[in-house]
C-alpha atoms as a PDB file:
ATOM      1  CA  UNK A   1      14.070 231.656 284.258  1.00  0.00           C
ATOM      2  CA  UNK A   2      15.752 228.132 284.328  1.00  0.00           C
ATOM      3  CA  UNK A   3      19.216 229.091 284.569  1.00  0.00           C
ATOM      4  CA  UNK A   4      18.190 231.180 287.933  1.00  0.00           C
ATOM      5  CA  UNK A   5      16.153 228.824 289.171  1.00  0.00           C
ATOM      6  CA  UNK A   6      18.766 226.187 288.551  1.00  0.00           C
ATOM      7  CA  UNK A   7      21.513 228.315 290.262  1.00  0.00           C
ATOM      8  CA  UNK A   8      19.341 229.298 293.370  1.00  0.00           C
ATOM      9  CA  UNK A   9      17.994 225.733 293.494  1.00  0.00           C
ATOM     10  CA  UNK A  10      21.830 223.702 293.261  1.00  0.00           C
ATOM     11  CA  UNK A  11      24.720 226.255 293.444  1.00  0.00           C
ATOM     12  CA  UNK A  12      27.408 223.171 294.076  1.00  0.00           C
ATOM     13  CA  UNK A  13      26.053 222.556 290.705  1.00  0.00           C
ATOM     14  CA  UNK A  14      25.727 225.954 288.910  1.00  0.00           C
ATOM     15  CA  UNK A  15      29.486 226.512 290.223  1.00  0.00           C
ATOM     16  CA  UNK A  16      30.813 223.283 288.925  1.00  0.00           C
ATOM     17  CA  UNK A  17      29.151 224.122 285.207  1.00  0.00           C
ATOM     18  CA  UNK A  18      30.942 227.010 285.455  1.00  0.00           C
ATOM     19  CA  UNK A  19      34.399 226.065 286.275  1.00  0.00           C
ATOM     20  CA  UNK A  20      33.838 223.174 283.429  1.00  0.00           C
ATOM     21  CA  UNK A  21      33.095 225.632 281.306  1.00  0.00           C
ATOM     22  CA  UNK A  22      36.518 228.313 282.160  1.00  0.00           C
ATOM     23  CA  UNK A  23      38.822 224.759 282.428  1.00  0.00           C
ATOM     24  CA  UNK A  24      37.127 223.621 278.488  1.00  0.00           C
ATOM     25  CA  UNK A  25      38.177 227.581 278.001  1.00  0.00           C
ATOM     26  CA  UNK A  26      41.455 227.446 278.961  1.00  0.00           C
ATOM     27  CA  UNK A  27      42.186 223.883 277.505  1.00  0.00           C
ATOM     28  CA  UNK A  28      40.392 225.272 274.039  1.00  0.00           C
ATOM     29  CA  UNK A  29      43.221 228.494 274.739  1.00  0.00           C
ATOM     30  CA  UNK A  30      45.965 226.459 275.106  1.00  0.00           C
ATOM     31  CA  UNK A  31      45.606 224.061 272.153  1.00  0.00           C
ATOM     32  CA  UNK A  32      44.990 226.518 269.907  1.00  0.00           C
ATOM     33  CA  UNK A  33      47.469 226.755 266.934  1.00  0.00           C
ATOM     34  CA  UNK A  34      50.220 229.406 266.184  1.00  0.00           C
ATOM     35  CA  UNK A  35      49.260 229.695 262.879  1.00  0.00           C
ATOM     36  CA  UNK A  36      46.174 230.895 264.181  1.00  0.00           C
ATOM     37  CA  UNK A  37      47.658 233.979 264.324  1.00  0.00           C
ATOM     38  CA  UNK A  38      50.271 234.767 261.321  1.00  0.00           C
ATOM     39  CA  UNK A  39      52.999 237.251 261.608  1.00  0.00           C
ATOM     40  CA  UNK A  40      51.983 240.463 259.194  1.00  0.00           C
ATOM     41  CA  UNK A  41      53.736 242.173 257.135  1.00  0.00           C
ATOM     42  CA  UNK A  42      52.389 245.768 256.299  1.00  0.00           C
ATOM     43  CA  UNK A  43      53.369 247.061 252.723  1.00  0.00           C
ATOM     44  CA  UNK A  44      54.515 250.591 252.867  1.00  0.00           C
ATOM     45  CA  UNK A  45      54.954 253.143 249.926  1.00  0.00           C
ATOM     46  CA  UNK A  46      57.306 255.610 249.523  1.00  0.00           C
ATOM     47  CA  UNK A  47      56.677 258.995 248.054  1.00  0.00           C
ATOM     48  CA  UNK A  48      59.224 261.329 246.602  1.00  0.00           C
ATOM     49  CA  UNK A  49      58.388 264.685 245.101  1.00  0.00           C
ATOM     50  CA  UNK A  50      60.917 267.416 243.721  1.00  0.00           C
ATOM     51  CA  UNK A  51      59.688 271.247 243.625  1.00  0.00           C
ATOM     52  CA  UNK A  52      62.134 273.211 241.379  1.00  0.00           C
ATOM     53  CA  UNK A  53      62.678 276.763 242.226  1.00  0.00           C
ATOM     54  CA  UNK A  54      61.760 275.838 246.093  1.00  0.00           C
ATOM     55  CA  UNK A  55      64.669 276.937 248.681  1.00  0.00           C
END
């Protein structure tokens, strides 16, 4: 029960954790590299078939 009794007790300070913690988020977000996140190629396959004696 600390983190309720620390929010009931000093919400000025429970609220400024809190936006610390979204701005850190955001900064974190921001900085965060492009190669992070690669561009993908998916392979694909190709599939022919011949039926003789179909229409």
């Amino acid at each position: 029960m600390f983190l309720s009794d620390v929010s009931i007790k000093r919400p000025v300070f429970a609220t400024m954790m809190m936006v610390a913690l979204v701005v850190l988020g955001i900064v974190s977000y921001r900085r965060l590299a492009i190669d992070e996140y690669p561009d993908v190629t998916y392979p694909t396959i190709s599939v022919q078939t011949s039926y003789p004696g179909a229409s």
